[in-house]
C-alpha atoms as a PDB file:
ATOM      1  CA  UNK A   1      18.867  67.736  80.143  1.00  0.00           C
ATOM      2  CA  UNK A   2      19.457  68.192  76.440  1.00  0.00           C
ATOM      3  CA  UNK A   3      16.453  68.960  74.276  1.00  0.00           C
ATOM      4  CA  UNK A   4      15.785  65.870  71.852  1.00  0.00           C
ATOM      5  CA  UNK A   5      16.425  66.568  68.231  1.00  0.00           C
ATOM      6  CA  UNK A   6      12.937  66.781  66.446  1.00  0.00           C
ATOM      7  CA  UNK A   7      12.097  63.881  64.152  1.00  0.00           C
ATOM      8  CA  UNK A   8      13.507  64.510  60.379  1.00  0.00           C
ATOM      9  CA  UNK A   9      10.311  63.188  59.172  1.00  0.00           C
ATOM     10  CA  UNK A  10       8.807  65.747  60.840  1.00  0.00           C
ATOM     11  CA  UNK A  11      11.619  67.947  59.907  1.00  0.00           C
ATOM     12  CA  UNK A  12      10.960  67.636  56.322  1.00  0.00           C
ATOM     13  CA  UNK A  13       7.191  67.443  56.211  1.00  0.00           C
ATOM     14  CA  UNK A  14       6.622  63.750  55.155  1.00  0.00           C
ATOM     15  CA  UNK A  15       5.765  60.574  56.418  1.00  0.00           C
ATOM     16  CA  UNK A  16       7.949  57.459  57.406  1.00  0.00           C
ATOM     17  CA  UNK A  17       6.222  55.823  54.416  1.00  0.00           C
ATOM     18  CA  UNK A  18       7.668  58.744  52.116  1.00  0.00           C
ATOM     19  CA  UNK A  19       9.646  57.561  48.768  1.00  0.00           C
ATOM     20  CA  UNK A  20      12.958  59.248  48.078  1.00  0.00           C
ATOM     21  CA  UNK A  21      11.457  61.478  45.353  1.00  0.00           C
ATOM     22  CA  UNK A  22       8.851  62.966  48.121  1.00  0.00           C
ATOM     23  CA  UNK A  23      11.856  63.116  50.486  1.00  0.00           C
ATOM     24  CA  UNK A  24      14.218  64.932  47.914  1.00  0.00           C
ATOM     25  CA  UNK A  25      11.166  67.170  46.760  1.00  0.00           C
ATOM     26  CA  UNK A  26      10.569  68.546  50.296  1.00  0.00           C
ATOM     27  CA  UNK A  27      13.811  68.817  51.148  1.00  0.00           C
ATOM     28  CA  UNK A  28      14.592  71.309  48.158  1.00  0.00           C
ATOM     29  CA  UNK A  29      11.301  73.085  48.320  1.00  0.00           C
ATOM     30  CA  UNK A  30      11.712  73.749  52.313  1.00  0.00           C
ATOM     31  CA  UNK A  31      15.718  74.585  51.209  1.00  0.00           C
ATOM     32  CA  UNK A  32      14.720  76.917  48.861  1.00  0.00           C
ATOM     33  CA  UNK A  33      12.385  78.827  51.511  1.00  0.00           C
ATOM     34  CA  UNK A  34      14.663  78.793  54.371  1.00  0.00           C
ATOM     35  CA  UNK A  35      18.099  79.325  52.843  1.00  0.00           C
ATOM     36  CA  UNK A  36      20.088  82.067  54.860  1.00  0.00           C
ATOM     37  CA  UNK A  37      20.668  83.923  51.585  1.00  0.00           C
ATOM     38  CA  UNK A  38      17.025  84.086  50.808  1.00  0.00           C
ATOM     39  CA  UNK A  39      15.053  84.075  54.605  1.00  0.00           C
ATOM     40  CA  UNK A  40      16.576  86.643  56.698  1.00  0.00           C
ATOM     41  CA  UNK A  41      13.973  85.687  59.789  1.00  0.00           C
ATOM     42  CA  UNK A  42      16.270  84.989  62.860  1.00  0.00           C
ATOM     43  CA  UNK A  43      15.739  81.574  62.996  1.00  0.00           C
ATOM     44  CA  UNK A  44      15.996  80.485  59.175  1.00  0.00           C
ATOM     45  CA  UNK A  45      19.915  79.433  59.460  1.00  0.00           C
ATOM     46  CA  UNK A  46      19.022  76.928  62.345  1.00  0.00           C
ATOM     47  CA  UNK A  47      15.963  75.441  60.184  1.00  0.00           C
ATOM     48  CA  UNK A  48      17.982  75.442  57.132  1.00  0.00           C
ATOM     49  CA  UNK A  49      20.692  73.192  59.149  1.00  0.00           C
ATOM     50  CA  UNK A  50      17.953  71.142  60.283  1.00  0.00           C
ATOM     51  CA  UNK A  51      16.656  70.509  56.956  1.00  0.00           C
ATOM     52  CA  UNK A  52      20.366  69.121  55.974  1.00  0.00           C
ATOM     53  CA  UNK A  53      20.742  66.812  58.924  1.00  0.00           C
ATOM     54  CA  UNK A  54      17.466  65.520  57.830  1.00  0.00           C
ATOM     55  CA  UNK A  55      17.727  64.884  54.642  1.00  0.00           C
ATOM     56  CA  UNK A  56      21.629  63.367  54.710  1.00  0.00           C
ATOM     57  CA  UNK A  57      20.294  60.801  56.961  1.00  0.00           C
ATOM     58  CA  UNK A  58      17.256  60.667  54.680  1.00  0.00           C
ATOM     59  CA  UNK A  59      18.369  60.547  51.713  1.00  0.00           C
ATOM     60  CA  UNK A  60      20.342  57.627  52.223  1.00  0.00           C
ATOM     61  CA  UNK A  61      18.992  53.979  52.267  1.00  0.00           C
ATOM     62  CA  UNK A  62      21.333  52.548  54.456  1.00  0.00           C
ATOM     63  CA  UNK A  63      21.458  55.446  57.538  1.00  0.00           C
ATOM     64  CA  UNK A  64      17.998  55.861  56.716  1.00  0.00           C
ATOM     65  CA  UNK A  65      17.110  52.058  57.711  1.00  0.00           C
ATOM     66  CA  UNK A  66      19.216  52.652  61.012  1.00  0.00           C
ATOM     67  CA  UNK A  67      16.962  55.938  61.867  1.00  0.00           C
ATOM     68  CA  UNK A  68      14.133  53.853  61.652  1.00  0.00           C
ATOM     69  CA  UNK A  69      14.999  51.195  63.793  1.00  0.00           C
ATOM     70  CA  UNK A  70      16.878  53.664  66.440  1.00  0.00           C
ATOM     71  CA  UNK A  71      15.206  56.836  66.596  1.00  0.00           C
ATOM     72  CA  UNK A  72      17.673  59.323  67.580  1.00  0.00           C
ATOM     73  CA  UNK A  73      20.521  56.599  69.417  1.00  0.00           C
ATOM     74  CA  UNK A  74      21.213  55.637  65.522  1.00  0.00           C
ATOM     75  CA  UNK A  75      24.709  57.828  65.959  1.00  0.00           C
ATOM     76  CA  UNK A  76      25.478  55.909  68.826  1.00  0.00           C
ATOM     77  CA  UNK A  77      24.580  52.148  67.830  1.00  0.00           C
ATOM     78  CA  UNK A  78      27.768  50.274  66.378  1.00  0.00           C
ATOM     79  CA  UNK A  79      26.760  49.396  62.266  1.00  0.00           C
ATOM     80  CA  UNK A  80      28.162  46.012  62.904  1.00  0.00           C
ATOM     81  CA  UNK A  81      25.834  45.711  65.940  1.00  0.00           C
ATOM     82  CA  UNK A  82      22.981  43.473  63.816  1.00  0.00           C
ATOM     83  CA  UNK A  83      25.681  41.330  62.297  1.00  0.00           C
ATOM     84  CA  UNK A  84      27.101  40.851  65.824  1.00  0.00           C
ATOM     85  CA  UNK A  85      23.911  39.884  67.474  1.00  0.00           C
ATOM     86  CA  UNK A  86      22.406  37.848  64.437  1.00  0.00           C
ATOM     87  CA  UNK A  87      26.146  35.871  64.546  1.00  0.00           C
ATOM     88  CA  UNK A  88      25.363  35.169  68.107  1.00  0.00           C
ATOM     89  CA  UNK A  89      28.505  37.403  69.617  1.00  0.00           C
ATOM     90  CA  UNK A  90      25.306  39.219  71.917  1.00  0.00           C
ATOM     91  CA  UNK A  91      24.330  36.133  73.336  1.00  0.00           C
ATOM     92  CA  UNK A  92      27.231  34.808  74.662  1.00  0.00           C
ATOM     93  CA  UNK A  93      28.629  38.866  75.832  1.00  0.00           C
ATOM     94  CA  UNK A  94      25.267  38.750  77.746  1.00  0.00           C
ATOM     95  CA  UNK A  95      26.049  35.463  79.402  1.00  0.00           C
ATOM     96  CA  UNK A  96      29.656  36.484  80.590  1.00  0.00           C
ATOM     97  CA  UNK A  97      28.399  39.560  81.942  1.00  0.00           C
ATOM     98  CA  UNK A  98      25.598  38.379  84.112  1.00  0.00           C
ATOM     99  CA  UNK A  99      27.885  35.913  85.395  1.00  0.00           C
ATOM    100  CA  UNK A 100      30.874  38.586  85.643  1.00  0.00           C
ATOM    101  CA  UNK A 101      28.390  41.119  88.088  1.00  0.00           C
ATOM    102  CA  UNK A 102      26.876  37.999  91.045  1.00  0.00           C
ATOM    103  CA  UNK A 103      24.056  38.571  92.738  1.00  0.00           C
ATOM    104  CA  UNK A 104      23.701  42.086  91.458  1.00  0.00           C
ATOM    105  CA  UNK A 105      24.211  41.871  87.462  1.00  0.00           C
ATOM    106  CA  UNK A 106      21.733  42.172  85.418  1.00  0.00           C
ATOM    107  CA  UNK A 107      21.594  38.468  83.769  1.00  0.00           C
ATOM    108  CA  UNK A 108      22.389  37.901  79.902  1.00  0.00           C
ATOM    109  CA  UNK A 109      18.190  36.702  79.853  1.00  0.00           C
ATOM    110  CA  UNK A 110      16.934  40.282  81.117  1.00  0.00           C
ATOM    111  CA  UNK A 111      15.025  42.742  79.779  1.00  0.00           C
ATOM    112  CA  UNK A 112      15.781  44.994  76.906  1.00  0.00           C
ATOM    113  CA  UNK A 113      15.937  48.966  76.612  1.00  0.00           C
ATOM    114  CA  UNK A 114      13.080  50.198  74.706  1.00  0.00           C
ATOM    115  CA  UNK A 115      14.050  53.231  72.315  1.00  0.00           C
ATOM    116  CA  UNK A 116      10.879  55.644  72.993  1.00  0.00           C
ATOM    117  CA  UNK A 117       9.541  57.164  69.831  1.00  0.00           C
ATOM    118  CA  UNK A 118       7.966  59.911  71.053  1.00  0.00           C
ATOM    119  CA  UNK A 119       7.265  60.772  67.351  1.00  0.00           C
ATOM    120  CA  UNK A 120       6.059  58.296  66.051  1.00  0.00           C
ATOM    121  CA  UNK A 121       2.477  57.815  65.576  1.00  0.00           C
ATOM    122  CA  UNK A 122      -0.961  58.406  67.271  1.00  0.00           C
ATOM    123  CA  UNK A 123      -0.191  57.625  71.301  1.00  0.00           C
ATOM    124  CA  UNK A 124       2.773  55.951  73.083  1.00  0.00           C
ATOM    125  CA  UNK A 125       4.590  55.152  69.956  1.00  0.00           C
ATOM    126  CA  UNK A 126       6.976  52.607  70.998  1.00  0.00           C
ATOM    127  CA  UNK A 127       9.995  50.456  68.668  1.00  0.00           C
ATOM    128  CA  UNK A 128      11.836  47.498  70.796  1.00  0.00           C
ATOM    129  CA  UNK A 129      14.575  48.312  68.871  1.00  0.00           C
ATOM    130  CA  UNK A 130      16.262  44.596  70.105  1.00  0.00           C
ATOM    131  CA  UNK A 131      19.317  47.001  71.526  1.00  0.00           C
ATOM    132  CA  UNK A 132      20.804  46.326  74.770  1.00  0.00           C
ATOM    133  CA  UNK A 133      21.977  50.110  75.131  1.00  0.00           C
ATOM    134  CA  UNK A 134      23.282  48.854  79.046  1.00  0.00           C
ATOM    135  CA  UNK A 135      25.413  47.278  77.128  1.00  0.00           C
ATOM    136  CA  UNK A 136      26.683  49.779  74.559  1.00  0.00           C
ATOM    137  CA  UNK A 137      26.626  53.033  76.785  1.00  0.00           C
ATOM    138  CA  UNK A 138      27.130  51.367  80.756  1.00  0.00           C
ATOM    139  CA  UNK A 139      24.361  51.306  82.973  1.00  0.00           C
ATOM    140  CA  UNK A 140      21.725  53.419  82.502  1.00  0.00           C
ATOM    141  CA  UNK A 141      20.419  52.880  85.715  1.00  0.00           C
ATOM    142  CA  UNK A 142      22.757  52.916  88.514  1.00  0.00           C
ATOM    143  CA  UNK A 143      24.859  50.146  90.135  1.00  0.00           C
ATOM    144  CA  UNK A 144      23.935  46.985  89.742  1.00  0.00           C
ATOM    145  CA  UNK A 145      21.663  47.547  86.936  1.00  0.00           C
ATOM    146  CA  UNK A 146      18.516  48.216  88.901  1.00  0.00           C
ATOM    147  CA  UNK A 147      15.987  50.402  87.559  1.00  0.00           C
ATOM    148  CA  UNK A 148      14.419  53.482  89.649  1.00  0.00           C
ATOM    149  CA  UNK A 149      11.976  55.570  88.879  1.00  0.00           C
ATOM    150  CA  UNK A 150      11.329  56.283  85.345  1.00  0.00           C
ATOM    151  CA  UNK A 151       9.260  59.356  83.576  1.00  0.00           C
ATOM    152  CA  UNK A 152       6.034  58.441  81.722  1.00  0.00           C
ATOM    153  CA  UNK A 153       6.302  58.271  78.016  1.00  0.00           C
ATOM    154  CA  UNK A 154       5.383  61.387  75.639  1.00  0.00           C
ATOM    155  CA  UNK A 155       2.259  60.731  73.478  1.00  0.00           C
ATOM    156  CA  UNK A 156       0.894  62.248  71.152  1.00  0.00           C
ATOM    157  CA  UNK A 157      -2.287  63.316  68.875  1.00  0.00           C
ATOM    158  CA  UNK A 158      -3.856  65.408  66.198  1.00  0.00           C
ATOM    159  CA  UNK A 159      -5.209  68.669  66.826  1.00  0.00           C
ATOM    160  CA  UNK A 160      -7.487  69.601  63.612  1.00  0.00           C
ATOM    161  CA  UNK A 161      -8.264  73.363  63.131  1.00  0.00           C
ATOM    162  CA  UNK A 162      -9.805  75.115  60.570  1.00  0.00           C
ATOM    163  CA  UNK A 163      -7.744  78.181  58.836  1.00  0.00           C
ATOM    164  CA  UNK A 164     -10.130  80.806  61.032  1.00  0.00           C
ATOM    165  CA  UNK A 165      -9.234  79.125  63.818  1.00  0.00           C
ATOM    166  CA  UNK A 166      -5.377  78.643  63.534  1.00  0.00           C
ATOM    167  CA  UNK A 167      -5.336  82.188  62.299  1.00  0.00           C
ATOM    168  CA  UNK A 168      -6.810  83.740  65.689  1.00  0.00           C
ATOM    169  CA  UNK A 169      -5.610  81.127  68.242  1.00  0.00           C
ATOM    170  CA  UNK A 170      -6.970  81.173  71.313  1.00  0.00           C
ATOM    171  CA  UNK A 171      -8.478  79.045  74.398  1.00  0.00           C
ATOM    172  CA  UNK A 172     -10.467  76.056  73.331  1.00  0.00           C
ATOM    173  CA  UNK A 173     -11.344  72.789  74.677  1.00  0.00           C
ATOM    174  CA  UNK A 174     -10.479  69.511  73.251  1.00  0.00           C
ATOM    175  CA  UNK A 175     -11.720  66.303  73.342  1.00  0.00           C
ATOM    176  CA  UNK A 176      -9.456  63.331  72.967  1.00  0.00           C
ATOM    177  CA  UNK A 177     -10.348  59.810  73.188  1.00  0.00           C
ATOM    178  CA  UNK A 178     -13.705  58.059  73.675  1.00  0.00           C
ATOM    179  CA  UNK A 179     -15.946  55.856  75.731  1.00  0.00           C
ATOM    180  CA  UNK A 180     -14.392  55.460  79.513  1.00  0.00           C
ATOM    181  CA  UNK A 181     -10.482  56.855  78.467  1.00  0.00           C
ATOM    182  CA  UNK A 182     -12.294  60.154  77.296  1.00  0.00           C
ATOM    183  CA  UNK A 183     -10.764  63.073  78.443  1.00  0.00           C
ATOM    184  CA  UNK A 184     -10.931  67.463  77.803  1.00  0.00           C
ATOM    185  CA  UNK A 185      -8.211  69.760  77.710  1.00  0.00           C
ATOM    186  CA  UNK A 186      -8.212  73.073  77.872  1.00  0.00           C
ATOM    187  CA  UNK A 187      -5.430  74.230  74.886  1.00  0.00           C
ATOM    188  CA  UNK A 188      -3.845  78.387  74.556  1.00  0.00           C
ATOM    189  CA  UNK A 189      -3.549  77.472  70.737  1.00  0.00           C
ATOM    190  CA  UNK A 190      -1.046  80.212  69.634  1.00  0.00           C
ATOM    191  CA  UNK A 191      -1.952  82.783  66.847  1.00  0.00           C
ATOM    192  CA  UNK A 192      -0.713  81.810  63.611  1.00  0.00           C
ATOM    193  CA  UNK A 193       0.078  78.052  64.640  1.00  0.00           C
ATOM    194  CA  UNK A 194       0.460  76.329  61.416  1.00  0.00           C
ATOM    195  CA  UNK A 195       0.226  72.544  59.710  1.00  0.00           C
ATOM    196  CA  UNK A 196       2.660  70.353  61.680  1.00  0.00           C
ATOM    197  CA  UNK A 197       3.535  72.590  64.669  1.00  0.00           C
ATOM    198  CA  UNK A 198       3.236  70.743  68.100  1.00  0.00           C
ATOM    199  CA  UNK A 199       1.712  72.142  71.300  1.00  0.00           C
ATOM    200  CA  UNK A 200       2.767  70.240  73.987  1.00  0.00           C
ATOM    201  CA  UNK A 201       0.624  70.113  77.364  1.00  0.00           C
ATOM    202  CA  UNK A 202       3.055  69.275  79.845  1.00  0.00           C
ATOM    203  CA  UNK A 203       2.399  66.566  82.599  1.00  0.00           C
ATOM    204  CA  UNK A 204      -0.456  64.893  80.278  1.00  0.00           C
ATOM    205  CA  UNK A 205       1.360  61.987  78.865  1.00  0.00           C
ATOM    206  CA  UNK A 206       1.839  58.361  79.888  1.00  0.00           C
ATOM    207  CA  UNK A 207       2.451  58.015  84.136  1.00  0.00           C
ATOM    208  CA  UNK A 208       5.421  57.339  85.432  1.00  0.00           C
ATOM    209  CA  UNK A 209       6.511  54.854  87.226  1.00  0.00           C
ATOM    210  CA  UNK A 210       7.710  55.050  90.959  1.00  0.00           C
ATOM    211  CA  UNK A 211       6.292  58.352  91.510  1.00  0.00           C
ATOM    212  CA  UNK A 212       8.374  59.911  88.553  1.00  0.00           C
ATOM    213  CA  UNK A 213       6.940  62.516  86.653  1.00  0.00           C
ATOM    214  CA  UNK A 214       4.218  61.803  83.945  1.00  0.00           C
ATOM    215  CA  UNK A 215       5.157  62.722  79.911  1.00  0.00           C
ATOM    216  CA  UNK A 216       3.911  65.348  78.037  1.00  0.00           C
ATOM    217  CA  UNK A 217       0.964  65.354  75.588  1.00  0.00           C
ATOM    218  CA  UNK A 218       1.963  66.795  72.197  1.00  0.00           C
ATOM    219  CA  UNK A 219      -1.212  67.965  70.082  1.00  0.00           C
ATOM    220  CA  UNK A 220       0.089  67.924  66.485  1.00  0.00           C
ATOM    221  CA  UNK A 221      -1.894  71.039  64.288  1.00  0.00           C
ATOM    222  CA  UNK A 222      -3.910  69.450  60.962  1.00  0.00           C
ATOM    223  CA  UNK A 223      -5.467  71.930  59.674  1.00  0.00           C
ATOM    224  CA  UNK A 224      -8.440  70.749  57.608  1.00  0.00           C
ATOM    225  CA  UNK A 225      -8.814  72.027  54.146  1.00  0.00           C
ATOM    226  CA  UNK A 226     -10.755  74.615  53.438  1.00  0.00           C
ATOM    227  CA  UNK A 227     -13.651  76.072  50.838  1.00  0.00           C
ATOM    228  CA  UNK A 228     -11.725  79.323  50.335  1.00  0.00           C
ATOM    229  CA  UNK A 229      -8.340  79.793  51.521  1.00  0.00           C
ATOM    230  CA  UNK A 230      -5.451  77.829  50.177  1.00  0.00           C
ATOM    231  CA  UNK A 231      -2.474  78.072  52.696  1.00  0.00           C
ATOM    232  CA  UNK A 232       1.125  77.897  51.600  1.00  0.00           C
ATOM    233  CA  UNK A 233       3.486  78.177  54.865  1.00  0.00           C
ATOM    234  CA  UNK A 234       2.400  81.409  55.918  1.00  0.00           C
ATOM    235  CA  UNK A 235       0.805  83.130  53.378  1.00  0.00           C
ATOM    236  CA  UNK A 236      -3.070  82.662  52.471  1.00  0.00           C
ATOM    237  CA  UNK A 237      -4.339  82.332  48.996  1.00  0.00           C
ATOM    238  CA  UNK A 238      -8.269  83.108  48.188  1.00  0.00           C
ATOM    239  CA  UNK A 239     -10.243  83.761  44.534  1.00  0.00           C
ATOM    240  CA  UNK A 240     -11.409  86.936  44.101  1.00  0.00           C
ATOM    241  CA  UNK A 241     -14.140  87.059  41.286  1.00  0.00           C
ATOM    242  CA  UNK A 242     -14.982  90.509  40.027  1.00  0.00           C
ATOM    243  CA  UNK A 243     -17.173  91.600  36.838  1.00  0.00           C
ATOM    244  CA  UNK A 244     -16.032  92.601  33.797  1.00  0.00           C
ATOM    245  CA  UNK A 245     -16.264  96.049  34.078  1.00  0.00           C
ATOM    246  CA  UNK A 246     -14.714  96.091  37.283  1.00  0.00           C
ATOM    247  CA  UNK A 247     -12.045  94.002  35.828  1.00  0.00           C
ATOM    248  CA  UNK A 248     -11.864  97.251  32.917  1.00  0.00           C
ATOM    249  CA  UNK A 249     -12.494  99.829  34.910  1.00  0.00           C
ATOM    250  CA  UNK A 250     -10.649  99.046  37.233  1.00  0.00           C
ATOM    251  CA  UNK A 251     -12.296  99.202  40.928  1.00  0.00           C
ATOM    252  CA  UNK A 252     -12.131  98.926  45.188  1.00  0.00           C
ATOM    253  CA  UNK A 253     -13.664  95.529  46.085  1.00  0.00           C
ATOM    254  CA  UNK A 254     -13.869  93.593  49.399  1.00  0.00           C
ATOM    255  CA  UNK A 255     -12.416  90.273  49.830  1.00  0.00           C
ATOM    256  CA  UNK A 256     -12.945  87.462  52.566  1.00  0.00           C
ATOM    257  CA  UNK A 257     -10.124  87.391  54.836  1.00  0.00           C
ATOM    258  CA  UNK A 258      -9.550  84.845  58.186  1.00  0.00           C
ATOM    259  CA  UNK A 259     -10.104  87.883  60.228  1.00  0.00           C
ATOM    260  CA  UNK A 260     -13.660  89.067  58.353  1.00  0.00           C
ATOM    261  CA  UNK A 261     -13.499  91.219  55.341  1.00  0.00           C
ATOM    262  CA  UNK A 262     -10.444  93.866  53.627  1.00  0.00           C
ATOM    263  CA  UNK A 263     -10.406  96.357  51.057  1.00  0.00           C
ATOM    264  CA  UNK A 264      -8.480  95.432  47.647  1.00  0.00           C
ATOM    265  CA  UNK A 265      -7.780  97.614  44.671  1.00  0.00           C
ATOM    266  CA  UNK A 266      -8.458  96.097  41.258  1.00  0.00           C
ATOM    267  CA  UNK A 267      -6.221  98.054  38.735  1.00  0.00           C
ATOM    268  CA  UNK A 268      -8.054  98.862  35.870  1.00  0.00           C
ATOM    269  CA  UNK A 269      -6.994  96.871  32.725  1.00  0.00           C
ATOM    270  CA  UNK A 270      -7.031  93.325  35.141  1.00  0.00           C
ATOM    271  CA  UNK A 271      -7.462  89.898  33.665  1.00  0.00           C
ATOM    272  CA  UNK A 272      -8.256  86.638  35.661  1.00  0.00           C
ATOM    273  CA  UNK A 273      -4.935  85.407  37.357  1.00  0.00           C
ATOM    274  CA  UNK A 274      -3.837  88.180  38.078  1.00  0.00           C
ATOM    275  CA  UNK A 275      -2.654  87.907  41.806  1.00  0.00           C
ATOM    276  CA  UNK A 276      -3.336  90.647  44.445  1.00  0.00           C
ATOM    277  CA  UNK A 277      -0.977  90.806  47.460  1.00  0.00           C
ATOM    278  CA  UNK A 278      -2.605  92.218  50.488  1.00  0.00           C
ATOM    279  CA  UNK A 279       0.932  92.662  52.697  1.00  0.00           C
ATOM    280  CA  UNK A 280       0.799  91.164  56.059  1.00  0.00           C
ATOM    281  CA  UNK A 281      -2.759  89.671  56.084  1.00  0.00           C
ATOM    282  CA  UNK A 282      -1.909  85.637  55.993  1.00  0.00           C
ATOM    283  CA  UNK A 283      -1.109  83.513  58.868  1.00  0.00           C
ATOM    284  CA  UNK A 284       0.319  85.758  61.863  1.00  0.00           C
ATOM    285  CA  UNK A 285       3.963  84.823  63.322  1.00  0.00           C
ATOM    286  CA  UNK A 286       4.420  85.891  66.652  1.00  0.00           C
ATOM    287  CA  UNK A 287       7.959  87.279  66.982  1.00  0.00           C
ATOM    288  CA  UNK A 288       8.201  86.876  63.003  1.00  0.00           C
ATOM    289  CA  UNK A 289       7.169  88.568  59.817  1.00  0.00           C
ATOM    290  CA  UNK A 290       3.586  87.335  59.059  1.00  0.00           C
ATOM    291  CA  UNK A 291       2.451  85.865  55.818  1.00  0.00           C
ATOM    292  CA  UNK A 292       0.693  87.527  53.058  1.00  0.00           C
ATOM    293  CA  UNK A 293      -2.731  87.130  51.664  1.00  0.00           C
ATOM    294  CA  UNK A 294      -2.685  86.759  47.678  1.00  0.00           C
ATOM    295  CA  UNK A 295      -6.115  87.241  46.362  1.00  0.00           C
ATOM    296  CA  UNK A 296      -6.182  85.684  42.270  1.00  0.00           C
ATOM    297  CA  UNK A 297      -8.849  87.624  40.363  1.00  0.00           C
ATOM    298  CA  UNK A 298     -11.317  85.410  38.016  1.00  0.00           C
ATOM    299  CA  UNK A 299     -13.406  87.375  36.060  1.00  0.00           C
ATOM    300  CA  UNK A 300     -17.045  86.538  36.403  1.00  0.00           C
ATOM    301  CA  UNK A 301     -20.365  87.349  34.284  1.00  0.00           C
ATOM    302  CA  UNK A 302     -23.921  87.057  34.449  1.00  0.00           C
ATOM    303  CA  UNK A 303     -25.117  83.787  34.495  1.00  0.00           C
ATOM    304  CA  UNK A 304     -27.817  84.996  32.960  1.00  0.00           C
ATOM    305  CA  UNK A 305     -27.955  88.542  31.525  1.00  0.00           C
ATOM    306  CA  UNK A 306     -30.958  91.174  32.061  1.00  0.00           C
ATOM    307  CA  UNK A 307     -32.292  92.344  28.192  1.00  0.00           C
ATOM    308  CA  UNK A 308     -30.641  95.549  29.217  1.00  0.00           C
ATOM    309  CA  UNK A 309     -27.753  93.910  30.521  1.00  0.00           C
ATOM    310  CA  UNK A 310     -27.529  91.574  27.093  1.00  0.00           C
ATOM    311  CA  UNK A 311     -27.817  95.326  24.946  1.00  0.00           C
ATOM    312  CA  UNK A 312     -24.966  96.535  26.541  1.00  0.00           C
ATOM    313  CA  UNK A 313     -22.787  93.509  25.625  1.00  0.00           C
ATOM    314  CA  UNK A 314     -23.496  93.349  22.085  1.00  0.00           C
ATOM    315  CA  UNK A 315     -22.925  97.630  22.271  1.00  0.00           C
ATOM    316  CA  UNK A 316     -19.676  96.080  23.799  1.00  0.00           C
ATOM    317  CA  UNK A 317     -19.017  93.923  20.645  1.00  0.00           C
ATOM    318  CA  UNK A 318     -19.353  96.101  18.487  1.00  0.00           C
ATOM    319  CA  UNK A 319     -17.511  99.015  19.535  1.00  0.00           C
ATOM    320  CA  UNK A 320     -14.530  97.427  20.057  1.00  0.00           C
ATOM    321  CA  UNK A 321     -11.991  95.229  18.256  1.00  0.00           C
ATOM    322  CA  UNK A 322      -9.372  93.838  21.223  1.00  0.00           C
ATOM    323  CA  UNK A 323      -9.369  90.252  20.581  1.00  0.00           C
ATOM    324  CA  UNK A 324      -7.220  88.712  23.449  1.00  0.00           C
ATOM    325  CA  UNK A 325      -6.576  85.434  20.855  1.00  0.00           C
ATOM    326  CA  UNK A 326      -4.399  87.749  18.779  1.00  0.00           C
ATOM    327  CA  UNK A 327      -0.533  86.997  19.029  1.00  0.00           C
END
């Protein structure tokens, strides 16, 4: 069975209530990152296509409208399909071919495909698109129309995790639901998982019906934000303050990282903003390069200065003459 495309909401990053600016402005920022000529990681050409399916069909009011209403069938349902069935040409097909099939046809007044949006949002999210797809692709469901078994639908939730705790993965329990439809899983969240990614639990979804096989669950990553880091795909941004004369002097300092604490060196001569790159200490990528950790210095004093501390200062001022408000 082919694999279904992934949502291009999802694709992109935004939500189905995104405006075309937010669309456009993902699309190039996402571009920019995972353009063949800039990302050499195995799988950045197949993203970057990705990225231009989704936003063509994005990016354009009218195909974007049929998305919505279709899901991923939009290819396959006939634009003048709405016209048709609002000018009553459905109606009357139906008829003829519930009185074309006898005993066995499926009548004109039957039942309608549901589309199953398996990404759409919180559990079982469902769109009756109003498209009789029996009627546009054959049966779906052997001779004479009759249904068998069918799987359970996928659903879907959100899985929030701190940065600590998407940075180590690792076996966890959670909790969805409440009251009597509680229920615990116990989730392998892979190292490095980050904002977006789904971990699907296979089996978990919606039952089946006629014995078929349930769906899957699909736990969709949030992670929360956070007091320190800053996360920007992969890499990990956190403030380092320092003193002034570590700042001048220049000096080794430690720095909070997801994993506990690292080692930085402060070149001497720093300012605040300057940015630190600690190589390979943001988000892991398993199979992949992982992301960098940028510490940003800010230069920090006494809030309130010691006499001896205070003396020094004013020694400070007077000895020298850099004044960092000079052009």
């Amino acid at each position: 069975m082919a694999q279904q495309p992934r949502d291009y909401y999802e694709a992109l990053g935004v939500g189905r209530g995104a405006s075309a600016d937010e669309i456009q402005q993902a699309y190039r920022k996402l571009a920019r990152h995972y353009h063949p000529d800039v990302n050499k990681e195995p799988a950045a050409e197949e993203r970057f296509k990705e990225l231009n399916e989704a936003y063509s069909v994005l990016s354009d009011p009218k195909t974007r409208a049929r998305y919505d209403r279709y899901g991923p069938a939009f290819r396959q349902v006939p634009e003048d399909y709405d016209e048709r069935v609002a000018a009553g040409a459905g109606a009357g097909r139906g008829a003829g071919r519930g009185a074309g099939r006898g005993a066995g046809g499926r009548q004109g007044g039957g039942p309608r495909v549901r589309v199953a949006q398996d990404f759409g949002e919180g559990f079982g999210g469902f769109q009756d698109a109003g498209v009789d797809f029996e009627d546009l692709f054959g049966s779906m469901f052997g001779a004479g129309g009759a249904r068998g078994p069918v799987r359970g639908a996928d659903q879907e939730a959100e899985l929030p995790l701190t940065v600590e705790e998407a940075h180590r993965g690792g076996r966890r329990g959670v909790t969805l639901g409440g009251g009597d439809g509680e229920r615990t899983y116990q989730v392998n969240i892979p190292r490095g998982v980050v904002d977006g990614q789904r971990i699907r639990l296979a089996g978990e979804g919606g039952r089946g019906s006629q014995d078929a096989p349930a769906g899957d669950l699909f736990l969709r990553v949030r992670i929360t934000p956070h007091s320190r880091f800053r996360l920007d795909g992969r890499d990990i941004h956190v403030t380092l303050p320092v003193t002034p004369w570590e700042a001048a002097l220049g000096a080794t300092v430690p720095v909070t990282t997801p994993e506990g604490t690292a080692k930085v060196a402060v070149p001497a001569g720093s300012s605040s903003g300057r940015r630190l790159r600690l190589r390979g200490e943001g988000m892991p990528h398993p199979g992949g390069t992982p992301g960098d950790l940028y510490a940003e210095l800010r230069i920090t004093v006494p809030p309130e200065p010691t006499p001896r501390e205070r003396e020094a200062f004013e020694q400070l001022a007077a000895a020298s003459d850099f004044d960092p408000r000079r052009p």
